[in-house]
C-alpha atoms as a PDB file:
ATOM      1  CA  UNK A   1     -65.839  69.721  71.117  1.00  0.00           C
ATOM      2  CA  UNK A   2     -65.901  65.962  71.697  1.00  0.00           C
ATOM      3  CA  UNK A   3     -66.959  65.728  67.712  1.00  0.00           C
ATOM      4  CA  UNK A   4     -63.745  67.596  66.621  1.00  0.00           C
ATOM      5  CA  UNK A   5     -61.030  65.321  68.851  1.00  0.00           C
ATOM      6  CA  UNK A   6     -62.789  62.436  67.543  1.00  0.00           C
ATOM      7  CA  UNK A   7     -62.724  64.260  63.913  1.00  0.00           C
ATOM      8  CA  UNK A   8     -59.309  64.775  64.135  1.00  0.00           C
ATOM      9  CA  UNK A   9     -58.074  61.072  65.546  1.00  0.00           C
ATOM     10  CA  UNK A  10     -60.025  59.500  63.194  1.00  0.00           C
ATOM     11  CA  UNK A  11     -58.034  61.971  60.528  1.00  0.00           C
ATOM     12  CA  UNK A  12     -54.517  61.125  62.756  1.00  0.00           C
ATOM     13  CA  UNK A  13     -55.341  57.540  62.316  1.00  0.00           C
ATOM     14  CA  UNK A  14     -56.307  57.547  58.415  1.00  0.00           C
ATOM     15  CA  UNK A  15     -52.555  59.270  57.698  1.00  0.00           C
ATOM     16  CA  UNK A  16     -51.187  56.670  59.617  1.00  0.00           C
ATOM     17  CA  UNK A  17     -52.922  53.950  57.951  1.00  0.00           C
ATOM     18  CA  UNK A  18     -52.000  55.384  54.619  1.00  0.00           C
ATOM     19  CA  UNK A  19     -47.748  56.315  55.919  1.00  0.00           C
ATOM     20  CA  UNK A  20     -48.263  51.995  56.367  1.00  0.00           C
ATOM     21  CA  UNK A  21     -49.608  51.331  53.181  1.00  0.00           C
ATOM     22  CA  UNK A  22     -47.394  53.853  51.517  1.00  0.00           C
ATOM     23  CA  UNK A  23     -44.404  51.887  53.022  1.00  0.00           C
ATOM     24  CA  UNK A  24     -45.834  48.353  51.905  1.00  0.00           C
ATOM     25  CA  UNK A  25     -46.162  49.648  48.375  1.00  0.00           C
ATOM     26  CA  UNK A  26     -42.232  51.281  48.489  1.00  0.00           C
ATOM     27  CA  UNK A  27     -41.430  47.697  49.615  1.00  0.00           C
ATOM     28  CA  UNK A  28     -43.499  45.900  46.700  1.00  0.00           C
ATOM     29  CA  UNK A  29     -42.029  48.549  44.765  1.00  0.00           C
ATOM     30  CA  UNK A  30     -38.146  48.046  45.823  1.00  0.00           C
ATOM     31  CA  UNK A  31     -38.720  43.952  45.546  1.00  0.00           C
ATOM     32  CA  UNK A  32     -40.005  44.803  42.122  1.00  0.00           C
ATOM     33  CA  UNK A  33     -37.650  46.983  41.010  1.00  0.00           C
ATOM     34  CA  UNK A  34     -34.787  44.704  42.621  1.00  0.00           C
ATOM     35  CA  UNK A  35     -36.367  41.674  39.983  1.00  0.00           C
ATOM     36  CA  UNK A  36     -36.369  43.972  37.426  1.00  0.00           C
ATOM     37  CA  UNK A  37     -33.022  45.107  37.511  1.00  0.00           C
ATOM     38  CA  UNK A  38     -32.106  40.917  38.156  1.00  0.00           C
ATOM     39  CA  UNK A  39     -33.492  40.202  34.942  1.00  0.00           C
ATOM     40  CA  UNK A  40     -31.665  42.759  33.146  1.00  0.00           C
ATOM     41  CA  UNK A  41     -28.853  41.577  33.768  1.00  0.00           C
ATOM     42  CA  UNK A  42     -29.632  37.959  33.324  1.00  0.00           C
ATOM     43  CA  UNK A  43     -30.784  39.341  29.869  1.00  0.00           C
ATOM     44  CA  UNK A  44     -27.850  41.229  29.253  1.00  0.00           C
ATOM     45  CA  UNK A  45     -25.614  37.544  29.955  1.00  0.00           C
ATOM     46  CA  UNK A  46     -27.471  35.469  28.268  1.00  0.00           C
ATOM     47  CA  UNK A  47     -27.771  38.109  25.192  1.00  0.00           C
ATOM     48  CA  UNK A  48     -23.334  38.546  25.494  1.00  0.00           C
ATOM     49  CA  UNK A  49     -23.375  34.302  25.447  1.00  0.00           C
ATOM     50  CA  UNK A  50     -25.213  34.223  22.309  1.00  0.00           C
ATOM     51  CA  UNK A  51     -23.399  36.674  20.701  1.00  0.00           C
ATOM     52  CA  UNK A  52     -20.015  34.965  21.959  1.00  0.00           C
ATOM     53  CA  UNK A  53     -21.523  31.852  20.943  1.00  0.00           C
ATOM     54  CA  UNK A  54     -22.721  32.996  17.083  1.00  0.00           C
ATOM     55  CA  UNK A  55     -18.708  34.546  16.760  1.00  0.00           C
ATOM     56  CA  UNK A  56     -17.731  30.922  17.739  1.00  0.00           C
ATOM     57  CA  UNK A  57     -19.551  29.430  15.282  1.00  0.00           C
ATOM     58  CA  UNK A  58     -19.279  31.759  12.561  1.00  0.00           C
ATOM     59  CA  UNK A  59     -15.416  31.378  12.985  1.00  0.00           C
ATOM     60  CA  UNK A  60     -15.952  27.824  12.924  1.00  0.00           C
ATOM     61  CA  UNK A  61     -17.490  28.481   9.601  1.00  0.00           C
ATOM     62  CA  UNK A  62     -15.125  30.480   8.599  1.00  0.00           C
ATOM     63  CA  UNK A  63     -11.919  28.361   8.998  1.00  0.00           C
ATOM     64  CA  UNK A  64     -13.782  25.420   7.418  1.00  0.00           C
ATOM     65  CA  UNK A  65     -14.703  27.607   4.329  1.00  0.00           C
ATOM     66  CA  UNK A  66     -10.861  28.531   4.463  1.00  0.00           C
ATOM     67  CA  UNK A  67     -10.488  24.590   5.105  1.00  0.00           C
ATOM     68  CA  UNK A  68     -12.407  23.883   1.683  1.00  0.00           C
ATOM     69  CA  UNK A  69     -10.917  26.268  -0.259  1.00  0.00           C
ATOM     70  CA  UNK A  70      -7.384  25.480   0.392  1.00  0.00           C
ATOM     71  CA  UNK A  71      -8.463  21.817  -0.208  1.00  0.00           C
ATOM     72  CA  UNK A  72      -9.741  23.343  -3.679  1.00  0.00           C
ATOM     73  CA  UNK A  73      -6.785  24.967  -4.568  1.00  0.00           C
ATOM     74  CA  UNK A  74      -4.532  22.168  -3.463  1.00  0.00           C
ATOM     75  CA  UNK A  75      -6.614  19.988  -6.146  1.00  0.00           C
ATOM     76  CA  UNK A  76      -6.610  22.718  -8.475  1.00  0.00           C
ATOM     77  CA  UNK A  77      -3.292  22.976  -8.417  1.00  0.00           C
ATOM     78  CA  UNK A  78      -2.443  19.089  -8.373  1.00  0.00           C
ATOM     79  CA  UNK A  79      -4.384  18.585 -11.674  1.00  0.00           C
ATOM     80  CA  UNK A  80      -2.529  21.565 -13.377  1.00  0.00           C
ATOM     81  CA  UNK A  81       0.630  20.161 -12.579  1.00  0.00           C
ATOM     82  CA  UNK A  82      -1.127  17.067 -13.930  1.00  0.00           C
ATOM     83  CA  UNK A  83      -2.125  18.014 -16.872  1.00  0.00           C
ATOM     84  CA  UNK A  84       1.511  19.976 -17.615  1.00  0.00           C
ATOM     85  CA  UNK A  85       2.871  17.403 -17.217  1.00  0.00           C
ATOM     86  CA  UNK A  86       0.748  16.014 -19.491  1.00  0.00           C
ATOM     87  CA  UNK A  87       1.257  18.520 -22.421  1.00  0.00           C
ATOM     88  CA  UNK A  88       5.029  18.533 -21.891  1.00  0.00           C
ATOM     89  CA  UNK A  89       5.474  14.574 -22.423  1.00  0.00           C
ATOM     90  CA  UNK A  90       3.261  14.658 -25.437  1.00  0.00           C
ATOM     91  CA  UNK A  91       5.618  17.628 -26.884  1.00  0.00           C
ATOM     92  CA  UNK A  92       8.647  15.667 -25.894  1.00  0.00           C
ATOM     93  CA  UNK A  93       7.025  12.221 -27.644  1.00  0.00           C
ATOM     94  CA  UNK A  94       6.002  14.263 -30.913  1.00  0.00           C
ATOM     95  CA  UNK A  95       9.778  15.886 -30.980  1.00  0.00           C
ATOM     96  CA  UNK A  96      11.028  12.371 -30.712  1.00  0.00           C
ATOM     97  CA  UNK A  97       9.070  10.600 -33.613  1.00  0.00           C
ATOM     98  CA  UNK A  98       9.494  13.836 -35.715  1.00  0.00           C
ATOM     99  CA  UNK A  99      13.179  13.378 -35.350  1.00  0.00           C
ATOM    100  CA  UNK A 100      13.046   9.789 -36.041  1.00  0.00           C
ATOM    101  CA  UNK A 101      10.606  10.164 -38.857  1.00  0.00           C
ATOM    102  CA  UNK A 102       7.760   8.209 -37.021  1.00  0.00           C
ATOM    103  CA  UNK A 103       4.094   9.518 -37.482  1.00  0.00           C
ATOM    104  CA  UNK A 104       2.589   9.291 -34.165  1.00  0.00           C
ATOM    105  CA  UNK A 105      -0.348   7.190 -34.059  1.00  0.00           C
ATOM    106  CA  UNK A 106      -0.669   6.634 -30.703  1.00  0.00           C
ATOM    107  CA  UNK A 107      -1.822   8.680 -27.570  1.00  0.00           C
ATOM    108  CA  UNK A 108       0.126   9.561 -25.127  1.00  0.00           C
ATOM    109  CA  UNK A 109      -1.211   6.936 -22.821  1.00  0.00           C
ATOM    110  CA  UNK A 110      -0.725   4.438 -25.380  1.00  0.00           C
ATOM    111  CA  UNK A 111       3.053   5.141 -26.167  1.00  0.00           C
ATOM    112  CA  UNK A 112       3.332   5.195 -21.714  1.00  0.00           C
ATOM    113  CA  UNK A 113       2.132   1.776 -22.050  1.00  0.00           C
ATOM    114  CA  UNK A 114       3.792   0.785 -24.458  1.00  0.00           C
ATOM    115  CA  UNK A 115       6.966   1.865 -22.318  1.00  0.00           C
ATOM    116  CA  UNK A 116       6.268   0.241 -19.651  1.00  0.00           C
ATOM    117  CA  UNK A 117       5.610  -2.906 -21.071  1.00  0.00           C
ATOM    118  CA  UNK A 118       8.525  -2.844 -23.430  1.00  0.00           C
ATOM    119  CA  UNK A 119      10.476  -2.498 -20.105  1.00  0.00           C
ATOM    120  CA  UNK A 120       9.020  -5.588 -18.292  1.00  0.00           C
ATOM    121  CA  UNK A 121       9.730  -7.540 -21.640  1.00  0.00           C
ATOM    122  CA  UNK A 122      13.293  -6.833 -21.331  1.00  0.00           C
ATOM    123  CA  UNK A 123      12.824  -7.963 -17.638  1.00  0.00           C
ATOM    124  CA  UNK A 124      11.191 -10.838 -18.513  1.00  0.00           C
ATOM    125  CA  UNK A 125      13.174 -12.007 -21.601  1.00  0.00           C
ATOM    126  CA  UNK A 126      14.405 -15.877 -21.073  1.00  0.00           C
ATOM    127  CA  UNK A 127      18.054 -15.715 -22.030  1.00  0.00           C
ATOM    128  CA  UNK A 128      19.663 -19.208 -22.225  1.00  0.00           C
ATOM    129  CA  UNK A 129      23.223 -18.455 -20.806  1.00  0.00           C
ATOM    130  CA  UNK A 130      26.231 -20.644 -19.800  1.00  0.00           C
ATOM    131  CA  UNK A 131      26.923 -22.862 -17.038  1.00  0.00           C
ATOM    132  CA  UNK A 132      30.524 -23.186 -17.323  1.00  0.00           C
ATOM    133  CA  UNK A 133      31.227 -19.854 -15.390  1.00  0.00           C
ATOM    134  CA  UNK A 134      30.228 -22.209 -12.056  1.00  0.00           C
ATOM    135  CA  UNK A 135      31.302 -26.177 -13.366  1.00  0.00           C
ATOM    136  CA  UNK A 136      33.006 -27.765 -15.850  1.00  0.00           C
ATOM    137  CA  UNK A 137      31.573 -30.163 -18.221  1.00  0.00           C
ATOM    138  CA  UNK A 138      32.013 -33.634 -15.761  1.00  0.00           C
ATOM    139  CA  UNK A 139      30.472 -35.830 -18.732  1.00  0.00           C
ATOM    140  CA  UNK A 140      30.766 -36.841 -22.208  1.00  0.00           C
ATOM    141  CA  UNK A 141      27.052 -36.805 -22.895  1.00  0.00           C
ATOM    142  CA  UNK A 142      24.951 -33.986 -25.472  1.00  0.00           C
ATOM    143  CA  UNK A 143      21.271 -33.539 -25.564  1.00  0.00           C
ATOM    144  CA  UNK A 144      21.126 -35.621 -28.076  1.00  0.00           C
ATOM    145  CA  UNK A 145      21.700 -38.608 -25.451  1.00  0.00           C
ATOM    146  CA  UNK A 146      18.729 -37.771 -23.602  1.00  0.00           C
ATOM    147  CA  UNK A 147      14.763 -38.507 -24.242  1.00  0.00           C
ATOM    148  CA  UNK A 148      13.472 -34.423 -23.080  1.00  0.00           C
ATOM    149  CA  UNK A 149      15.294 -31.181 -24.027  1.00  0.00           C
ATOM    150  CA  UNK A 150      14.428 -27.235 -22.830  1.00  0.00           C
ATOM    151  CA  UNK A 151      14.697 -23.804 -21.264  1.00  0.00           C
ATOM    152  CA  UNK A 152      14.393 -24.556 -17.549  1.00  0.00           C
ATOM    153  CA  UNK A 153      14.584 -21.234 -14.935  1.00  0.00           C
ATOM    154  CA  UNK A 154      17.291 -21.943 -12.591  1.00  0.00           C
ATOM    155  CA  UNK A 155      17.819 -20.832  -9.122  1.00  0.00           C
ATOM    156  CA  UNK A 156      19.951 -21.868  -5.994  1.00  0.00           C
ATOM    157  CA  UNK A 157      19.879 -22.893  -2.691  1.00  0.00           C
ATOM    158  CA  UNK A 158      22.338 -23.984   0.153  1.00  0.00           C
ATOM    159  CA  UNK A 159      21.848 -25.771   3.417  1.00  0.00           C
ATOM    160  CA  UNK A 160      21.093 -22.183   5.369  1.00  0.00           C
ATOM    161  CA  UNK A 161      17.851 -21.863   7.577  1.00  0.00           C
ATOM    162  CA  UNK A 162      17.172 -18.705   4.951  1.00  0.00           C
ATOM    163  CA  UNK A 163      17.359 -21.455   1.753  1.00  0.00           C
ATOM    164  CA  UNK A 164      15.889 -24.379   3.822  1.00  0.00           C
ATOM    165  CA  UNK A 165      14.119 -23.592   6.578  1.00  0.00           C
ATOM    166  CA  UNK A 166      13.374 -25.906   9.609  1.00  0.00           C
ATOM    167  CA  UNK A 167      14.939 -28.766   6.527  1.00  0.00           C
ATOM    168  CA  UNK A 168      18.096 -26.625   7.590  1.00  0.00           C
ATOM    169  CA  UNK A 169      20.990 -28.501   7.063  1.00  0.00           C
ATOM    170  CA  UNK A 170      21.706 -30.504   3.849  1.00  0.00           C
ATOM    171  CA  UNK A 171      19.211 -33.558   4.124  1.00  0.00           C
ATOM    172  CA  UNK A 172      17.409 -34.196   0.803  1.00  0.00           C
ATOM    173  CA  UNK A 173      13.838 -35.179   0.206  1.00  0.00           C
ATOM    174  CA  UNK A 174      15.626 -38.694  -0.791  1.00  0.00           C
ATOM    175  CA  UNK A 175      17.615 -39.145   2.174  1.00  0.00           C
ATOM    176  CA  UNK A 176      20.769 -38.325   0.270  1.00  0.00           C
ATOM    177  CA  UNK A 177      23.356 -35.502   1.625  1.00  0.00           C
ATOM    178  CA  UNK A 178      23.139 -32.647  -0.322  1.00  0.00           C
ATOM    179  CA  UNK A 179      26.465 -32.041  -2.563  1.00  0.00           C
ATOM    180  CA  UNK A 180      27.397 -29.193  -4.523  1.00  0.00           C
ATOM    181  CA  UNK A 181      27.993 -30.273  -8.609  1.00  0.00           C
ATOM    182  CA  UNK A 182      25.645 -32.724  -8.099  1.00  0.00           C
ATOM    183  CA  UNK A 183      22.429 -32.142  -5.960  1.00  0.00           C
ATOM    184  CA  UNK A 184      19.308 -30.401  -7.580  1.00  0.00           C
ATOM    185  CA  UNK A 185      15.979 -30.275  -6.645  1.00  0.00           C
ATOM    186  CA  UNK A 186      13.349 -30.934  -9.352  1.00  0.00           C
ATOM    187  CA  UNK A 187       9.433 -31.411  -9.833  1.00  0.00           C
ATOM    188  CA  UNK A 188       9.249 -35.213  -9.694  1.00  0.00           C
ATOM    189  CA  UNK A 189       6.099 -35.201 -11.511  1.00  0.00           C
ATOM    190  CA  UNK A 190       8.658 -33.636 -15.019  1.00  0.00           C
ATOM    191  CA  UNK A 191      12.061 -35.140 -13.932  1.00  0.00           C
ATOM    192  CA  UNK A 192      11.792 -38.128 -11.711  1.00  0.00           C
ATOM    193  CA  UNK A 193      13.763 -38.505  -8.835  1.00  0.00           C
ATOM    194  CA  UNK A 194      17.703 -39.965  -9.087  1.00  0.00           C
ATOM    195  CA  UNK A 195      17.399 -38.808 -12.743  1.00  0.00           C
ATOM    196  CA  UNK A 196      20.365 -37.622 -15.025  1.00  0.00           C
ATOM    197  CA  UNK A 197      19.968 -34.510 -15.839  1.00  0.00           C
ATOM    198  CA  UNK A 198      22.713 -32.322 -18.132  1.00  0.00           C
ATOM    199  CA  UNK A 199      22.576 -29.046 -17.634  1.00  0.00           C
ATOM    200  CA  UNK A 200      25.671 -26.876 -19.996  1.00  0.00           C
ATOM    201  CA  UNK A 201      27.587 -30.179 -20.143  1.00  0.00           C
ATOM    202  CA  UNK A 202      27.225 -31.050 -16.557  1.00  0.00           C
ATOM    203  CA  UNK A 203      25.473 -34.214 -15.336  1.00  0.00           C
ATOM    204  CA  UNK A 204      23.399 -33.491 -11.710  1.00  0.00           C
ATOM    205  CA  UNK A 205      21.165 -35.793  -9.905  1.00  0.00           C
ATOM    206  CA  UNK A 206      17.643 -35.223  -8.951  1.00  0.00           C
ATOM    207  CA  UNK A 207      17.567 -35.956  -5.749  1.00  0.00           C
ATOM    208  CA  UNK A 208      15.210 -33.012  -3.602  1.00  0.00           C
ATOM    209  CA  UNK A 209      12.299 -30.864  -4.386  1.00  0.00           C
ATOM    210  CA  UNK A 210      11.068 -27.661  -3.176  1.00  0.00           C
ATOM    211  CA  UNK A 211       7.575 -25.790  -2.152  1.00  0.00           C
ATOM    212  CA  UNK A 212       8.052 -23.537  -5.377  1.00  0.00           C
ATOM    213  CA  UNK A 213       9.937 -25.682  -7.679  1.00  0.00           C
ATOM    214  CA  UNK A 214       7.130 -26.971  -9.664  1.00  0.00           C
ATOM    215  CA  UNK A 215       6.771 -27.293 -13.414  1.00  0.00           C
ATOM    216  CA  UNK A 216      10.281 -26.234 -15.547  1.00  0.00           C
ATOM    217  CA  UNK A 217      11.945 -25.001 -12.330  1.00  0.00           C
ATOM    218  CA  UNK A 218      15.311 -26.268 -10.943  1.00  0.00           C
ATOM    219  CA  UNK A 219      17.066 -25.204  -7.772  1.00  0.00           C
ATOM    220  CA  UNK A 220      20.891 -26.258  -8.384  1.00  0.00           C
ATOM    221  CA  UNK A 221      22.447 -26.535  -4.679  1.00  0.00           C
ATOM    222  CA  UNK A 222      25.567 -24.679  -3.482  1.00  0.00           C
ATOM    223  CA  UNK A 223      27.706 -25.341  -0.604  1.00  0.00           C
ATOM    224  CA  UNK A 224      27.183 -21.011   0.624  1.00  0.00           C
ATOM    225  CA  UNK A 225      24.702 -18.472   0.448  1.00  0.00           C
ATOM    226  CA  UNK A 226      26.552 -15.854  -1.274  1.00  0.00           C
ATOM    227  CA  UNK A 227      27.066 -18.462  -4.160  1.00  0.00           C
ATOM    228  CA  UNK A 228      23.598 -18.812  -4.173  1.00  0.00           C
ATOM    229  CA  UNK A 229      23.199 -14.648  -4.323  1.00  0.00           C
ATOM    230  CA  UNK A 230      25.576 -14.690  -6.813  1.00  0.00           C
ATOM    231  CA  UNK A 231      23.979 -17.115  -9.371  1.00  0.00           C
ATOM    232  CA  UNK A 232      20.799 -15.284  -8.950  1.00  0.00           C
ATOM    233  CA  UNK A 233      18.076 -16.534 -11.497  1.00  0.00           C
ATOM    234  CA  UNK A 234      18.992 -18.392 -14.898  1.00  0.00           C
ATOM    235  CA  UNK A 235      17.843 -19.585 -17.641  1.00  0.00           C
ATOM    236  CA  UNK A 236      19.538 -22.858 -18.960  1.00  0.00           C
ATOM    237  CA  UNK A 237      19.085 -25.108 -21.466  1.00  0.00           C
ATOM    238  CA  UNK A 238      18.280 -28.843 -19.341  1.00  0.00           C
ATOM    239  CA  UNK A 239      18.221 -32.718 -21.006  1.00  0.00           C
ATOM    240  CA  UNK A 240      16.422 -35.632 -18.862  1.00  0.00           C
ATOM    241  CA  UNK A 241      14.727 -39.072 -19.362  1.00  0.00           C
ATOM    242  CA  UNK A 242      10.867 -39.532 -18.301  1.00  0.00           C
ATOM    243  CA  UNK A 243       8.515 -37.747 -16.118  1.00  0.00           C
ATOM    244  CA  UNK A 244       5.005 -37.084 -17.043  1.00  0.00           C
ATOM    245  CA  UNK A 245       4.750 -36.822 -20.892  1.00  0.00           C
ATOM    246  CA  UNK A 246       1.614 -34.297 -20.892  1.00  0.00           C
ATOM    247  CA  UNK A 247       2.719 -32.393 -18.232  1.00  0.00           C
ATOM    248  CA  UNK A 248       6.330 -31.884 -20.304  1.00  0.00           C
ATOM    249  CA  UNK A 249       4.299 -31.625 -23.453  1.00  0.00           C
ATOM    250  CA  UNK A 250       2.101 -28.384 -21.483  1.00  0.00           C
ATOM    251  CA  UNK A 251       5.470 -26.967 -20.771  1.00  0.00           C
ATOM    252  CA  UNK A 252       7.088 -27.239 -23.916  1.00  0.00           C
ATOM    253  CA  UNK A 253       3.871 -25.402 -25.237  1.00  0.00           C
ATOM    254  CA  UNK A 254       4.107 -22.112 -22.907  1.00  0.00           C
END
C-alpha cells in the first residue's frame, strides 16, 4: 500500500516536472518565434529599401541617358544646320560666278575669307580728304614750302575730362592755352614742338602731345566735344620742318 502512494507521487510529481518544462519550452518557443517574426520584417524593410533604392537609381540612369541623348540630338542637329548652311552658300557662290562668268577656284571658306577681308580693306582704306569743311586756308604757304610731306591719321580732342582726363581743362604739354585753329598735339620725336605744320592750307602749331599720339598721328583740338564726334577719324595730307629723320623715313616706308 505504502509502495503504490509513493508510486503514484513520484508519478504526480514527474507530470508536474514535465507541465514546468513544457511551459519553459512554450516560452523559448514564443521568444523564438517573436525573433523570428522580428526579422521578417526587418527583412521585408530592408528588402522594400533596396528595391526603392535600385528604382532611384535606375531613374537616375534613366534621365541621364535621356540627358545624353538630347545632348546628342541637340549636336546632331546643330551640325546639320551647319552643314546646310554650308551647301546652300556654296550653291548661292557657284550661281553668282556662273552668272558673272567666273570659274570658281576657290572653296567656300576661301571666298568667306576673302569677304571678310575685302570688307576690313574698305574699313581700313586711308582716304586723304579735305580740311576746308572745318577752316579756311589762314596761310599762303604749299607743301612745297616745307622740308616733310604725308598721310597723317587725324583725330580730335577738346578740353573735356572724357578728351583730357585729370589734364582737364585746356593746358598744353608746353604751357600754352589750348586754341581751336591752332593747337595740335603731335609726336615730338616726328614734328618738334612749336612747329609749323600745314594741314589742307591751314598753318597749326605743335604745341601738346598725347598717350596715343605717337608716330604719324595728330590730334587737332576743338573748342566742344560734339565737334570732336563730328570730325571723327581722318586722313590728311600734313607738311612740317625736322623731327627725327629715320623715324620719318620708317613712316614714310609703312
Amino acid at each position: 500500500m505504502i509502495c503504490f502512494i509513493g508510486s503514484l507521487l513520484v508519478t504526480a510529481k514527474m507530470e508536474a516536472m514535465g507541465k514546468e518544462q513544457e511551459e519553459d519550452y512554450m516560452e523559448v518557443f514564443d521568444y523564438l518565434s517573436e525573433d523570428a517574426q522580428i526579422k521578417e520584417i526587418l527583412e521585408e524593410k530592408i528588402k522594400e529599401q533596396d528595391e526603392a533604392f535600385l528604382a532611384e537609381l535606375e531613374k537616375e540612369a534613366l534621365l541621364e541617358k535621356i540627358k545624353l541623348e538630347n545632348e546628342y540630338a541637340q549636336t546632331s542637329v546643330s551640325e546639320d544646320m551647319k552643314e546646310f548652311k554650308k551647301e546652300e552658300g556654296e550653291k548661292l557662290l557657284a550661281k553668282e560666278d556662273e552668272e558673272n562668268g567666273d570659274v570658281p577656284a576657290q572653296t567656300f571658306e576661301d571666298k568667306m575669307k576673302a569677304r571678310k577681308q575685302e570688307e576690313q580693306n574698305r574699313k581700313d582704306k586711308k582716304q586723304v580728304v579735305s580740311i576746308q569743311d572745318v577752316f579756311y586756308p589762314n596761310t599762303d604757304k604749299t607743301a612745297d614750302s616745307f622740308e616733310h610731306t604725308m598721310v597723317f591719321k587725324i583725330t580730335a580732342y577738346c578740353p573735356c575730362s572724357q578728351c583730357n582726363g585729370p589734364w582737364s581743362g585746356g593746358a598744353t604739354s608746353t604751357g600754352a592755352r589750348a586754341t581751336q585753329g591752332r593747337t595740335i598735339a603731335v609726336d615730338p620725336r616726328v614734328i618738334p614742338y612749336g612747329s609749323k605744320v600745314l594741314i589742307g592750307g591751314h598753318e597749326f602749331i605743335a604745341e601738346d602731345c598725347g598717350g596715343a599720339i605717337k608716330g604719324a598721328r595728330i590730334d587737332l583740338y576743338l573748342d566742344s566735344h560734339e565737334r570732336c564726334n563730328s570730325w571723327g577719324v581722318r586722313y590728311l595730307s600734313v607738311s612740317w620742318n625736322g623731327g627725327s629723320s629715320k623715324m620719318i623715313e620708317a613712316l614714310m616706308r609703312q
